[in-house]
N, C-alpha and C. Protein backbone atom coordinates (compact mmCIF):
# COMPACT_ATOMS: atom_id res chain seq x y z
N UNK A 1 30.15 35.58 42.19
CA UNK A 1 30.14 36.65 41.19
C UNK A 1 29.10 37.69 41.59
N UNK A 2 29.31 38.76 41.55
CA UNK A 2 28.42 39.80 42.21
C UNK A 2 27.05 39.91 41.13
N UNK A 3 25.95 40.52 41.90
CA UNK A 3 24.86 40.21 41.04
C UNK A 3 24.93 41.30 39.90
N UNK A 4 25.68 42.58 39.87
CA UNK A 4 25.77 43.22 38.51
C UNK A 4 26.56 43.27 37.03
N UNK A 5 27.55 42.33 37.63
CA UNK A 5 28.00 41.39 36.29
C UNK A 5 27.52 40.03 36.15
N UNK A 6 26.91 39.22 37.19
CA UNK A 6 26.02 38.21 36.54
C UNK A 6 25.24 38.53 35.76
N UNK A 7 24.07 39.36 35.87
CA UNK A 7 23.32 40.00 34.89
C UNK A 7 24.44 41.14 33.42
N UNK A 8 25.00 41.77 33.78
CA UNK A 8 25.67 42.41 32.68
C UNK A 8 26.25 41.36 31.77
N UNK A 9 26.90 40.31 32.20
CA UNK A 9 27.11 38.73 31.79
C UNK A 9 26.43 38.30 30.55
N UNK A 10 24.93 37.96 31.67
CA UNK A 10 24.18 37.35 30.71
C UNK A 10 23.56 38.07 29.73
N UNK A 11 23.14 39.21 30.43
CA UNK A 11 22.70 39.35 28.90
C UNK A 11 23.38 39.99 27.91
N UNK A 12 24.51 40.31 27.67
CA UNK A 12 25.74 40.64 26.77
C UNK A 12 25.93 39.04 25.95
N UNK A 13 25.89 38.12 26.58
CA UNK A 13 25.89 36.37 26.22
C UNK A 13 24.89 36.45 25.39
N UNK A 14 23.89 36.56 25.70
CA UNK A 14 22.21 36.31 24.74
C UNK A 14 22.30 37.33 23.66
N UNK A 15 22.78 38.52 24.14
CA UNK A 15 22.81 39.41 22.57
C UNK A 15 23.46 38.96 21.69
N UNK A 16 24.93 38.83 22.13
CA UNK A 16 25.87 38.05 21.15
C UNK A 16 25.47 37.14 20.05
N UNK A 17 24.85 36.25 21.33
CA UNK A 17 24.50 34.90 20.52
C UNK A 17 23.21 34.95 19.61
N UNK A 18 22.47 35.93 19.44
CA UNK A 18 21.36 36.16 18.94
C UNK A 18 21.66 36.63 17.79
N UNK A 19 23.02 37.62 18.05
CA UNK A 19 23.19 38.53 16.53
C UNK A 19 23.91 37.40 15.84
N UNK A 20 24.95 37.06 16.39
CA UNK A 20 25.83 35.74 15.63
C UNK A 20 24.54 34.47 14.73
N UNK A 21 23.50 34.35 15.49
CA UNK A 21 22.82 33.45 15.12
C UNK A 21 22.13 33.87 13.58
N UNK A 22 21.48 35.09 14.23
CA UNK A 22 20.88 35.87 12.87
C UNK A 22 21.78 35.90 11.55
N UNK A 23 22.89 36.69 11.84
CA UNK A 23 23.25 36.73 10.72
C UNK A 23 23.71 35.19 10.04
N UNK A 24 23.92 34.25 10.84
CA UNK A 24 24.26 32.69 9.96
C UNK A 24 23.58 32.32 9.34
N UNK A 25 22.13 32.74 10.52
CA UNK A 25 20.79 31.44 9.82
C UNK A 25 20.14 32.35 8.97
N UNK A 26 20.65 33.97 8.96
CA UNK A 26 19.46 34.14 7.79
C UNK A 26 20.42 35.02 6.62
N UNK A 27 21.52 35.86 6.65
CA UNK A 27 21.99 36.64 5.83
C UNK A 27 23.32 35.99 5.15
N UNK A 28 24.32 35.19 6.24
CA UNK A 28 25.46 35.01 5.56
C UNK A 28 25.45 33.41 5.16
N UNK A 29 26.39 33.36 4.14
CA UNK A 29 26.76 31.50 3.84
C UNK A 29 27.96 31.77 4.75
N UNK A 30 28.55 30.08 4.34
CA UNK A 30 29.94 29.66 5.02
C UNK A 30 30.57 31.09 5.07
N UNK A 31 31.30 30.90 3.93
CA UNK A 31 32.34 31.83 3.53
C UNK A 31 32.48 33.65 4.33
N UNK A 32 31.07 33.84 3.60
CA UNK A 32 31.01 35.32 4.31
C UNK A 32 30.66 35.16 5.66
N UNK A 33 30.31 34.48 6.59
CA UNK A 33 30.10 34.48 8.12
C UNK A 33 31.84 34.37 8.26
N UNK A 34 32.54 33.89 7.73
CA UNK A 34 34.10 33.54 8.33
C UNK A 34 34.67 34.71 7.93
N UNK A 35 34.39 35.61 7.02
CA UNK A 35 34.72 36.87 7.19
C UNK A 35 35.05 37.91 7.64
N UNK A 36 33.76 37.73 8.41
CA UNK A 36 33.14 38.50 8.90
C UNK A 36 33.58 38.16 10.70
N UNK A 37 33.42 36.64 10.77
CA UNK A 37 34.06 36.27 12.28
C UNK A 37 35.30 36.53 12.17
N UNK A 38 36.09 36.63 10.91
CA UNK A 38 37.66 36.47 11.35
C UNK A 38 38.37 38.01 11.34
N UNK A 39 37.36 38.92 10.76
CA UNK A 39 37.73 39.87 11.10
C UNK A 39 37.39 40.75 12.40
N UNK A 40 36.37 40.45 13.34
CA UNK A 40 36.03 40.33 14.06
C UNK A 40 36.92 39.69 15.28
N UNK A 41 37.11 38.64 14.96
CA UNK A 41 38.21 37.80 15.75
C UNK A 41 39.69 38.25 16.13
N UNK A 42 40.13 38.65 14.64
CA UNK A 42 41.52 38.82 14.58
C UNK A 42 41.31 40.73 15.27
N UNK A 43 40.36 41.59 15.10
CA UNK A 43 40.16 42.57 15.50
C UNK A 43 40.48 42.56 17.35
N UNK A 44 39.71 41.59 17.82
CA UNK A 44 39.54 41.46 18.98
C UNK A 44 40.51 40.88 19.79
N UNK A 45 41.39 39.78 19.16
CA UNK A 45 42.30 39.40 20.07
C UNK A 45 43.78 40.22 19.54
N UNK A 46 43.68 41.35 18.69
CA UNK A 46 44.48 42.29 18.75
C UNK A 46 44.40 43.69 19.83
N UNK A 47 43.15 43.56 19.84
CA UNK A 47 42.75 44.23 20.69
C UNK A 47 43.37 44.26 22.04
N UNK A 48 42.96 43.04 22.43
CA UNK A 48 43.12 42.01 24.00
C UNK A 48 44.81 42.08 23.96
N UNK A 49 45.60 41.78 22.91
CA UNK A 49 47.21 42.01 23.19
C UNK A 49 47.71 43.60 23.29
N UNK A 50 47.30 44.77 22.42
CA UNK A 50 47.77 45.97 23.12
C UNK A 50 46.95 46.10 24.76
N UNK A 51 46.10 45.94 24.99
CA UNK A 51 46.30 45.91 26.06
C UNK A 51 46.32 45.35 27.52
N UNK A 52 46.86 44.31 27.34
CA UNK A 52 47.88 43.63 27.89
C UNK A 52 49.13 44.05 27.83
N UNK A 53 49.30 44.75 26.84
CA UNK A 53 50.96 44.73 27.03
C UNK A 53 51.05 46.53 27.49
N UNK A 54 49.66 47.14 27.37
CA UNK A 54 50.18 48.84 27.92
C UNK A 54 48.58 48.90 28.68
N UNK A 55 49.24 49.41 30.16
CA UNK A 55 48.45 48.79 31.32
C UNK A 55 47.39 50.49 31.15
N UNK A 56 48.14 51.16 30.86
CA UNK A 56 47.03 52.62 31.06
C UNK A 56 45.71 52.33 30.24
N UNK A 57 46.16 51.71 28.76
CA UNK A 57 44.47 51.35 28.34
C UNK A 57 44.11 50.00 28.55
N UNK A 58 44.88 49.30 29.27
CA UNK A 58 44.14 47.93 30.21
C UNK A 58 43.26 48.25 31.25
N UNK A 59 43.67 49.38 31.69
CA UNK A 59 42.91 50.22 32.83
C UNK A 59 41.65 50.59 32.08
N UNK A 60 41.71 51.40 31.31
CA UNK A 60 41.03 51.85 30.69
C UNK A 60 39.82 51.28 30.34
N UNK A 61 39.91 50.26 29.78
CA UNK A 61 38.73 49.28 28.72
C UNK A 61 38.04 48.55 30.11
N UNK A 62 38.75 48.37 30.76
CA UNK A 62 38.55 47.41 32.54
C UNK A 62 37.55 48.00 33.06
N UNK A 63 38.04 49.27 33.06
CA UNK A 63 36.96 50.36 34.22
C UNK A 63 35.72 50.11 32.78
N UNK A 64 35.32 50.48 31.63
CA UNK A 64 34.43 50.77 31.03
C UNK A 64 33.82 49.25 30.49
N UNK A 65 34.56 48.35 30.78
CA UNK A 65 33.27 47.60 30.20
C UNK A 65 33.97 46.41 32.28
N UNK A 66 33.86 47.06 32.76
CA UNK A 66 33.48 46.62 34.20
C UNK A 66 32.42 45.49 34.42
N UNK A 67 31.22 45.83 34.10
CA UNK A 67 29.94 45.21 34.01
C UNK A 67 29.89 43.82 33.77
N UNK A 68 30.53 43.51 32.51
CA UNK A 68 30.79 42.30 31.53
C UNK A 68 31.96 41.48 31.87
N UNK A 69 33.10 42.31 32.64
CA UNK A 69 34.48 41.52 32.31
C UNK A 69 34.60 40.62 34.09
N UNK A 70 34.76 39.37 34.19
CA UNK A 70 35.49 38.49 35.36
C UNK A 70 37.07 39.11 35.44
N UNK A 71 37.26 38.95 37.06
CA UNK A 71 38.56 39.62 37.44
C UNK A 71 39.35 38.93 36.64
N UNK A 72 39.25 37.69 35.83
CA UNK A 72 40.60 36.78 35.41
C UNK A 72 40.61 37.20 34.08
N UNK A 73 40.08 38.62 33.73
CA UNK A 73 39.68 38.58 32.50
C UNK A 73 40.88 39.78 32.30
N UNK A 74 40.63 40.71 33.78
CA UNK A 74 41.52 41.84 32.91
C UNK A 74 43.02 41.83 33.37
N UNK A 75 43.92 40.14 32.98
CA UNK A 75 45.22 40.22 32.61
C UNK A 75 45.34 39.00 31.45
N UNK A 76 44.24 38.63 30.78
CA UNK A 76 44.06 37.31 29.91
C UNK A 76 43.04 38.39 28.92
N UNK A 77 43.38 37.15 27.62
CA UNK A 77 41.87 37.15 26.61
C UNK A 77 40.86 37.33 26.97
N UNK A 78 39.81 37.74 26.73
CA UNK A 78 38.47 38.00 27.20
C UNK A 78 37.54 37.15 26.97
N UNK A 79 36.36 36.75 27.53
CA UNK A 79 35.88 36.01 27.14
C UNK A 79 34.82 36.18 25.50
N UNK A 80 34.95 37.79 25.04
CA UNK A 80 34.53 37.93 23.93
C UNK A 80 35.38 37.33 22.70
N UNK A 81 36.86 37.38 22.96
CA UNK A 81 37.98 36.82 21.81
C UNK A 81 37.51 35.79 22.04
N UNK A 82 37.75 34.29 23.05
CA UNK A 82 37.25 33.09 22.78
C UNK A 82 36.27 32.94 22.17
N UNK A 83 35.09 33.97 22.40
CA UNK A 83 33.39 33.83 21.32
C UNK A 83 33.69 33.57 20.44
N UNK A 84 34.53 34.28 19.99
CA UNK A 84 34.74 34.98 18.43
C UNK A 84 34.60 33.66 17.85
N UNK A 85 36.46 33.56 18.09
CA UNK A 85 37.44 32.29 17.77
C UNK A 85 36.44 31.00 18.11
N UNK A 86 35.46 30.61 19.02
CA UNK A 86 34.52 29.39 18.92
C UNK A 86 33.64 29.28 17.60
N UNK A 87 33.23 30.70 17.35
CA UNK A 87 32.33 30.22 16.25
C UNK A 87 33.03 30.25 15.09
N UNK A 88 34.21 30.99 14.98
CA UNK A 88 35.29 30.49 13.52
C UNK A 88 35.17 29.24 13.52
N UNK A 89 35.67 28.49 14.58
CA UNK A 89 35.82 27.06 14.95
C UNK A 89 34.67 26.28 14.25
N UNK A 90 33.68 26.94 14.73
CA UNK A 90 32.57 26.11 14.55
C UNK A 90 31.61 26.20 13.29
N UNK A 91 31.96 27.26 12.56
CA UNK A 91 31.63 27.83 10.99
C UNK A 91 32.22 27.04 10.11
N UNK A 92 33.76 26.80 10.36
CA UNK A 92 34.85 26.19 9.83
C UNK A 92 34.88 24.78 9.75
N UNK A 93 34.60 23.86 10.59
CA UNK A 93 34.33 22.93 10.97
C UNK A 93 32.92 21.70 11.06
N UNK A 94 31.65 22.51 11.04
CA UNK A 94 30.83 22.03 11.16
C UNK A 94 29.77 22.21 10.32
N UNK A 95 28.69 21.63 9.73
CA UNK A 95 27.43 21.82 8.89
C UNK A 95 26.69 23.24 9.63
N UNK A 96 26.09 23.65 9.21
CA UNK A 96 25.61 25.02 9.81
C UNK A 96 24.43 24.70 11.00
N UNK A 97 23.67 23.82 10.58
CA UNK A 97 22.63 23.80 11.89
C UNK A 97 23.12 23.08 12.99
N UNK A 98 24.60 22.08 12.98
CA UNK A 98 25.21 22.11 13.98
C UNK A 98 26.11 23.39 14.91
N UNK A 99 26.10 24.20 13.71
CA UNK A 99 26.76 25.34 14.91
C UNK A 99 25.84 25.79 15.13
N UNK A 100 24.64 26.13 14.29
CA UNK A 100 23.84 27.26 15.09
C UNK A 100 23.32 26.71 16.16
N UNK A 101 23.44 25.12 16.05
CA UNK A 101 22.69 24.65 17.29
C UNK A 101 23.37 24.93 18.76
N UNK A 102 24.81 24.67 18.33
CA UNK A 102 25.56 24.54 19.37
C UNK A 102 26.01 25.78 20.21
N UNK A 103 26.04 26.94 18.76
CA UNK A 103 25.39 28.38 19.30
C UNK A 103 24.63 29.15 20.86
N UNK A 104 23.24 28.35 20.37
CA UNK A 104 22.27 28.42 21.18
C UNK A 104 22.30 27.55 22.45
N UNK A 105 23.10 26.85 22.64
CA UNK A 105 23.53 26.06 23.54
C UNK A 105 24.16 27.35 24.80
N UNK A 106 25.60 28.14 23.79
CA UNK A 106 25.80 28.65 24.98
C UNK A 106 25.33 29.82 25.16
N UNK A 107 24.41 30.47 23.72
CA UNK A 107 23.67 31.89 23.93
C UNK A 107 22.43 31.77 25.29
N UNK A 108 22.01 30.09 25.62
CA UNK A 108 20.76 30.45 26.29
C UNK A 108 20.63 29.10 27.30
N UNK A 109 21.81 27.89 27.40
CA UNK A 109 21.69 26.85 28.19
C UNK A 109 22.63 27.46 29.02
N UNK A 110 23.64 27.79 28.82
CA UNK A 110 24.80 28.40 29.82
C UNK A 110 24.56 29.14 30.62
N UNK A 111 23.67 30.48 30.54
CA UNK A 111 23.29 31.63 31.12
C UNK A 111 22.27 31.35 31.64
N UNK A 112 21.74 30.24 31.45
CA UNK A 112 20.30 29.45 32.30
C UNK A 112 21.00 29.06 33.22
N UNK A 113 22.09 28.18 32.90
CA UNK A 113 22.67 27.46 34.24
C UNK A 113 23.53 28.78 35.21
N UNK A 114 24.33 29.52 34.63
CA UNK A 114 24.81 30.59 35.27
C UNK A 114 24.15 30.84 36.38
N UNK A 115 22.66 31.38 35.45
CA UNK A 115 21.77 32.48 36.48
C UNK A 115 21.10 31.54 37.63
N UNK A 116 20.44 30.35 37.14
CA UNK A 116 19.99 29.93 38.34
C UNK A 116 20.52 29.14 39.48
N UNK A 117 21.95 28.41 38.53
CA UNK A 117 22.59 28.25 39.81
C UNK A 117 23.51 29.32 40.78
N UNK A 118 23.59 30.63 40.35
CA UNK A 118 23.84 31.21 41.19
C UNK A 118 23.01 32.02 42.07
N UNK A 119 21.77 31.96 41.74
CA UNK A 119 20.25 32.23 42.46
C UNK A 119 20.11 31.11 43.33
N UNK A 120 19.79 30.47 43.04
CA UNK A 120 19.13 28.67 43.66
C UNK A 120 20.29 27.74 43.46
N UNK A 121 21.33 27.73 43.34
CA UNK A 121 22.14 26.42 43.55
C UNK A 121 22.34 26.00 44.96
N UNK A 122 21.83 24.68 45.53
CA UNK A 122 22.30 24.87 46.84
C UNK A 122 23.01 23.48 46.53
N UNK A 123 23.08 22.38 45.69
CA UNK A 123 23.48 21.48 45.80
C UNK A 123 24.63 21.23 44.56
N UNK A 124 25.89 21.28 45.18
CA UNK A 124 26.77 21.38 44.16
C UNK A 124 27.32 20.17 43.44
N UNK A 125 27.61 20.10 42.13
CA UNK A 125 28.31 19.45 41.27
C UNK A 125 29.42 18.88 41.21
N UNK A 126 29.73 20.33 40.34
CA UNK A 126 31.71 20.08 39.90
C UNK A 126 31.48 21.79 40.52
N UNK A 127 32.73 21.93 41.21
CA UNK A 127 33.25 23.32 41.75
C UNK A 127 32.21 23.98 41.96
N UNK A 128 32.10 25.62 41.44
CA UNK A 128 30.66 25.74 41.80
C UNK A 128 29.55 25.98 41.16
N UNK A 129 29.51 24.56 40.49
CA UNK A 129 28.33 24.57 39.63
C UNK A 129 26.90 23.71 40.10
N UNK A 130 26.07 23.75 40.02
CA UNK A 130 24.79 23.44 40.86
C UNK A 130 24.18 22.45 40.28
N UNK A 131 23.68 21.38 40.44
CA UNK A 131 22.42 20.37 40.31
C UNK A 131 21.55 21.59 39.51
N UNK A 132 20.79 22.74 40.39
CA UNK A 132 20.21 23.01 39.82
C UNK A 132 19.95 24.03 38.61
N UNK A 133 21.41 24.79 38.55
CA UNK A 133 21.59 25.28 37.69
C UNK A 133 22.32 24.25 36.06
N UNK A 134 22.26 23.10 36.92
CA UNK A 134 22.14 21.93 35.54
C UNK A 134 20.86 21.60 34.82
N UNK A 135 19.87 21.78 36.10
CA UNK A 135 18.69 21.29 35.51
C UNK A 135 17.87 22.80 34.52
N UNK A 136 18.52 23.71 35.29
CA UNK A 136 17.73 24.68 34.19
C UNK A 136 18.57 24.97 32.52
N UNK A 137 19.57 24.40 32.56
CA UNK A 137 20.48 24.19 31.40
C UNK A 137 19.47 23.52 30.52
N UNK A 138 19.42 22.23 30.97
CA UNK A 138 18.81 21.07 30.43
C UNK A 138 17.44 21.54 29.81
N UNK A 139 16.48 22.03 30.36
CA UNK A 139 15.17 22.08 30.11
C UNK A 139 15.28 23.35 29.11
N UNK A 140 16.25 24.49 29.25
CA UNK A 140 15.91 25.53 28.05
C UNK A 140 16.86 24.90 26.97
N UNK A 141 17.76 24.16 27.43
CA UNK A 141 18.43 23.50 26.03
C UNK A 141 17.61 22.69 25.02
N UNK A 142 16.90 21.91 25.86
CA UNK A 142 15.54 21.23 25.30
C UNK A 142 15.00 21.63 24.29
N UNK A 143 14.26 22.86 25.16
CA UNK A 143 12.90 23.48 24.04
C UNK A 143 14.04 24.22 23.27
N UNK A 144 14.68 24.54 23.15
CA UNK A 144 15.75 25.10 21.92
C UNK A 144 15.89 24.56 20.93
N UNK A 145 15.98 23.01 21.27
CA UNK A 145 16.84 22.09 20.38
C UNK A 145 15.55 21.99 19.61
N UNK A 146 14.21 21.45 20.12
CA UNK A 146 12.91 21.56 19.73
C UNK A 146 12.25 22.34 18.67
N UNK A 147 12.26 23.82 19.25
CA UNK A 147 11.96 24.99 18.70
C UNK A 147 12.84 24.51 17.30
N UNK A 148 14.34 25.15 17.59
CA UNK A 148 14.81 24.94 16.06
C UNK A 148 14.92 24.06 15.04
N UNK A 149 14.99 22.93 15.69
CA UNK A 149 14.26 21.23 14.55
C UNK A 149 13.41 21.42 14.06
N UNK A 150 12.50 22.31 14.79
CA UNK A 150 10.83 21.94 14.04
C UNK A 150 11.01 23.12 13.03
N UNK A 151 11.74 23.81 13.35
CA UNK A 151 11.91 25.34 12.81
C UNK A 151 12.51 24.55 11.30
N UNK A 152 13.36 24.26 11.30
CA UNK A 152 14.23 23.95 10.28
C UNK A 152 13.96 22.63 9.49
N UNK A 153 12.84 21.82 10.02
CA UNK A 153 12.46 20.88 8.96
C UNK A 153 12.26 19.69 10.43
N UNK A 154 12.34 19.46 11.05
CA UNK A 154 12.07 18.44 12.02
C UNK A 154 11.33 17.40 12.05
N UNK A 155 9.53 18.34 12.31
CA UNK A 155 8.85 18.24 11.82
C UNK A 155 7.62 17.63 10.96
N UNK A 156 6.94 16.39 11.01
CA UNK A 156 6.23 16.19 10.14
C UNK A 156 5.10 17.48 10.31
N UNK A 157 4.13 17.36 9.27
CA UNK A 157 3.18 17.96 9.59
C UNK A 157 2.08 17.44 10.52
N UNK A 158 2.10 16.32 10.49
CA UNK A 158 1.80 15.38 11.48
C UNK A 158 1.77 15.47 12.90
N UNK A 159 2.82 15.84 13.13
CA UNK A 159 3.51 15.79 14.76
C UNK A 159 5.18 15.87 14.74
N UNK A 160 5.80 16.33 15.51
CA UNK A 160 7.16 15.90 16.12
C UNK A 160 7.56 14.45 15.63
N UNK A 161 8.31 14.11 15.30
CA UNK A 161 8.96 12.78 15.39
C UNK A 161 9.75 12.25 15.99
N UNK A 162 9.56 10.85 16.56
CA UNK A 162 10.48 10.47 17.42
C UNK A 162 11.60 10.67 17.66
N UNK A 163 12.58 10.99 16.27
CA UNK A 163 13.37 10.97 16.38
C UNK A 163 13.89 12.70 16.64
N UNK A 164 12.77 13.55 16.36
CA UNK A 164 13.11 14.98 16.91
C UNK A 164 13.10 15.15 17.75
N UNK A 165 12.58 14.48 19.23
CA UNK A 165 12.18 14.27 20.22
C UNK A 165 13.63 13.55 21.18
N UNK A 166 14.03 12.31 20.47
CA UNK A 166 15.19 12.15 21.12
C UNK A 166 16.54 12.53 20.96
N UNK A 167 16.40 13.50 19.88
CA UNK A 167 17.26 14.32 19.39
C UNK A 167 17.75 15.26 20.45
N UNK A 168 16.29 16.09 20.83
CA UNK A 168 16.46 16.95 21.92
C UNK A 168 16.82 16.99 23.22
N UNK A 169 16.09 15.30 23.52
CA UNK A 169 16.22 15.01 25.27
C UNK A 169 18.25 14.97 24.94
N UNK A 170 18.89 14.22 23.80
CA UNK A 170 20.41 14.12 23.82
C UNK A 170 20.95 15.55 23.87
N UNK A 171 20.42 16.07 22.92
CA UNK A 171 21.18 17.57 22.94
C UNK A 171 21.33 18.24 24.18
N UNK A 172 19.97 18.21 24.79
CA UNK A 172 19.97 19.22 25.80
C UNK A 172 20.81 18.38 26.94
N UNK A 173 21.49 17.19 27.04
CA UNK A 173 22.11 16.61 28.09
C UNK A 173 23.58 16.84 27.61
N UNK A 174 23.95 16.99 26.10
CA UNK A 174 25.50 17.52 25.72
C UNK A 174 24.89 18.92 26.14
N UNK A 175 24.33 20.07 26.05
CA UNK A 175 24.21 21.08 26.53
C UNK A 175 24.83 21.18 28.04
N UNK A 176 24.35 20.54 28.78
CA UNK A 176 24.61 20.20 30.24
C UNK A 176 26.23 19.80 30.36
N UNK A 177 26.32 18.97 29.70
CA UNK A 177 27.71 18.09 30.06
C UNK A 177 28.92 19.45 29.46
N UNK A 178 28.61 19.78 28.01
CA UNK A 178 29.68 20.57 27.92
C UNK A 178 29.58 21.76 28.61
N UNK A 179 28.76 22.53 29.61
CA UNK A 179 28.99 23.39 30.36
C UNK A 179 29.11 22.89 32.00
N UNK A 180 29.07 21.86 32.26
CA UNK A 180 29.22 21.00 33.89
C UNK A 180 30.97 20.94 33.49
N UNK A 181 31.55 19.88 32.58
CA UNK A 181 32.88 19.29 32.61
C UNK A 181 34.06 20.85 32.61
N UNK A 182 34.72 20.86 33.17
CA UNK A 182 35.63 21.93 33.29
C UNK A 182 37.07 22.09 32.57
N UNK A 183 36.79 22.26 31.18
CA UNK A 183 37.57 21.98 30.16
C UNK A 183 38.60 22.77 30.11
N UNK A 184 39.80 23.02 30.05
CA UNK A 184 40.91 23.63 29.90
C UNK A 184 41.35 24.74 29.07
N UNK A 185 39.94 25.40 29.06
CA UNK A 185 39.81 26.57 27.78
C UNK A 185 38.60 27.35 28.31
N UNK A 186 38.89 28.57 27.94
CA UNK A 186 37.24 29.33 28.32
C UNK A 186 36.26 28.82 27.92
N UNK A 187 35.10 28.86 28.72
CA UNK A 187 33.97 28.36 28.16
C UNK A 187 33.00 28.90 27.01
N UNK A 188 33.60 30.02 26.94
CA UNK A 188 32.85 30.34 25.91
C UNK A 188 33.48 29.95 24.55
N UNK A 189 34.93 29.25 24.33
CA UNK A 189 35.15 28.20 23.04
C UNK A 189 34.83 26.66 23.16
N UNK A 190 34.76 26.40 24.36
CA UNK A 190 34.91 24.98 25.26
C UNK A 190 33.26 24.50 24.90
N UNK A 191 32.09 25.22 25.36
CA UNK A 191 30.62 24.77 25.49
C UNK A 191 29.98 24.89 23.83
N UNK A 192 30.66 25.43 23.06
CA UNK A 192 29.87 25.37 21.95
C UNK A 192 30.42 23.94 21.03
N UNK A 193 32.10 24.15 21.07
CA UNK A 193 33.01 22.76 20.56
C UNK A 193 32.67 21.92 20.55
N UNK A 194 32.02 21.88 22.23
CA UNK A 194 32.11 20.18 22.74
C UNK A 194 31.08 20.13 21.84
N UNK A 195 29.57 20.92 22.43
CA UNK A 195 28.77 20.45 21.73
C UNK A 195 28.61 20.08 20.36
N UNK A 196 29.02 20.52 19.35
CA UNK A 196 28.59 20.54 17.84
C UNK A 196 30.05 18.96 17.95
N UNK A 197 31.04 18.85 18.46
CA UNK A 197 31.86 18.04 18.26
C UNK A 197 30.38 16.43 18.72
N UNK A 198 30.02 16.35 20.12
CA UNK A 198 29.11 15.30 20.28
C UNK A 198 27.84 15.66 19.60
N UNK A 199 27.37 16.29 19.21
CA UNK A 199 25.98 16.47 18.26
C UNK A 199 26.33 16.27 17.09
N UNK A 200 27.51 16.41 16.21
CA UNK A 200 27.82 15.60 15.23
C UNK A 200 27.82 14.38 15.24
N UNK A 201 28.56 14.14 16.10
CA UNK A 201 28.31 12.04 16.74
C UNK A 201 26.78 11.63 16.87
N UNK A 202 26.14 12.37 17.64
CA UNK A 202 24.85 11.70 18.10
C UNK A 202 24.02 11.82 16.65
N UNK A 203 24.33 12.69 15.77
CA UNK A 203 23.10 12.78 14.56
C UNK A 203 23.59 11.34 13.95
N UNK A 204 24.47 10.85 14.01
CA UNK A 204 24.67 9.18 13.39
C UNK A 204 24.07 8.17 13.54
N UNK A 205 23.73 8.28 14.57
CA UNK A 205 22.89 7.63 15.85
C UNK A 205 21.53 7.42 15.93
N UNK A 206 21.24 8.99 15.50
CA UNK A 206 19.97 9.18 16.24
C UNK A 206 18.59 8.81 14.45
C-alpha cells in the first residue's frame, strides 16, 4: 500500500473512531446513537450504490477522496459503509462498553498493526500481516483496554485489580486475533464483531 494512503488510512480510521466513540460514551443513549448510525449508514451505502451503478461520479468521488480509498474499494462498498453498518451491529447488539471497547480496538489496535507492520514487518503471519505489526496491535490494545476500565469503573481506589488486569492482557489478544484471522467481510465490520462477540464471552469468565 503506498505510503500516502497508509497514512490518509489511518488517520481518517482514528478520527472516525474517536467521533463515533464520543458521541456514544458521552452524548447519545442506545436509541439515538442508532439513529443517528442508521442514518448515516443507510446514507452511505446509498451513496456507494449510485455510484457503482453511474461510473462518471464513481470517477468522481475516486479521484477526490483518492487518499483514503484501496483499489478494491472503487468497484465495491467502501470501507466507510462497513464502519457504519459495524457499529449499528454493535450498538444493536451489545452493552455499550462492549462496543465502545471493541470500537477502540479498530479505531487504534488495527492502525497500530497496519502502520507498523507495514514500516517494520519483516516476519510474516497470515498473508501480509506481520509478527510485528501484531505485536504493536497487542500492546496499544492493552493500554486501551486499561485506560478505559479504569476510566469507567475498573478500578479500585486502591490499585488496578486483578481482574482489570487480565481483562486487558485477553482483550488486547482478541484485538490481535480479530484483526490477524482473515474473515470474509471487510475489516472494518469483521475486527470490531469479532471482538465485542469474544469480549462478551470472556467478561463471563473473567
Amino acid at each position: 500500500m503506498p505510503a500516502n494512503l497508509l497514512v490518509g488510512r489511518k488517520v481518517y480510521h482514528v478520527l472516525m473512531g474517536l467521533v463515533c466513540f464520543s458521541l456514544y460514551a458521552f452524548f447519545l443513549d442506545r436509541h439515538q446513537a442508532l439513529i443517528v448510525l442508521g442514518t448515516a449508514g443507510l446514507g452511505s451505502v446509498i451513496l456507494d450504490a449510485i455510484r457503482l451503478r453511474l461510473p462518471k461520479i464513481n470517477n468522481m468521488l475516486v479521484t477526490f477522496f483518492a487518499p483514503i480509498l484501496r483499489a478494491s474499494e472503487r468497484h465495491s462498498l467502501t470501507g466507510h459503509s462497513y464502519f457504519v453498518l459495524g457499529m449499528i451491529f454493535l450498538t444493536y447488539f451489545f452493552e455499550k462498553n462492549i462496543a465502545l471497547l471493541a470500537l477502540l480496538y479498530l479505531s487504534f489496535g488495527d492502525p497500530a498493526a497496519s502502520t507498523v507492520g507495514g514500516i517494520w514487518g519483516k516476519h510474516k503471519v497470515v498473508g501480509n500481516k506481520s509478527w510485528e505489526g501484531a505485536a504493536a496491535n497487542w500492546v496499544v490494545s492493552f493500554f486501551v483496554t486499561l485506560a478505559f476500565l479504569s476510566y469507567t469503573g475498573g478500578c479500585s481506589t486502591g490499585g488496578c485489580s486483578l481482574r482489570l488486569m487480565a481483562f486487558s492482557l485477553v482483550g488486547a489478544t482478541i484485538s490481535v486475533f480479530a484483526e490477524l484471522v482473515p474473515f470474509p467481510v471487510d475489516d472494518n465490520f469483521s475486527i470490531p464483531v469479532v471482538s465485542a462477540i469474544l469480549l462478551t464471552l470472556t467478561q463471563n469468565f473473567l
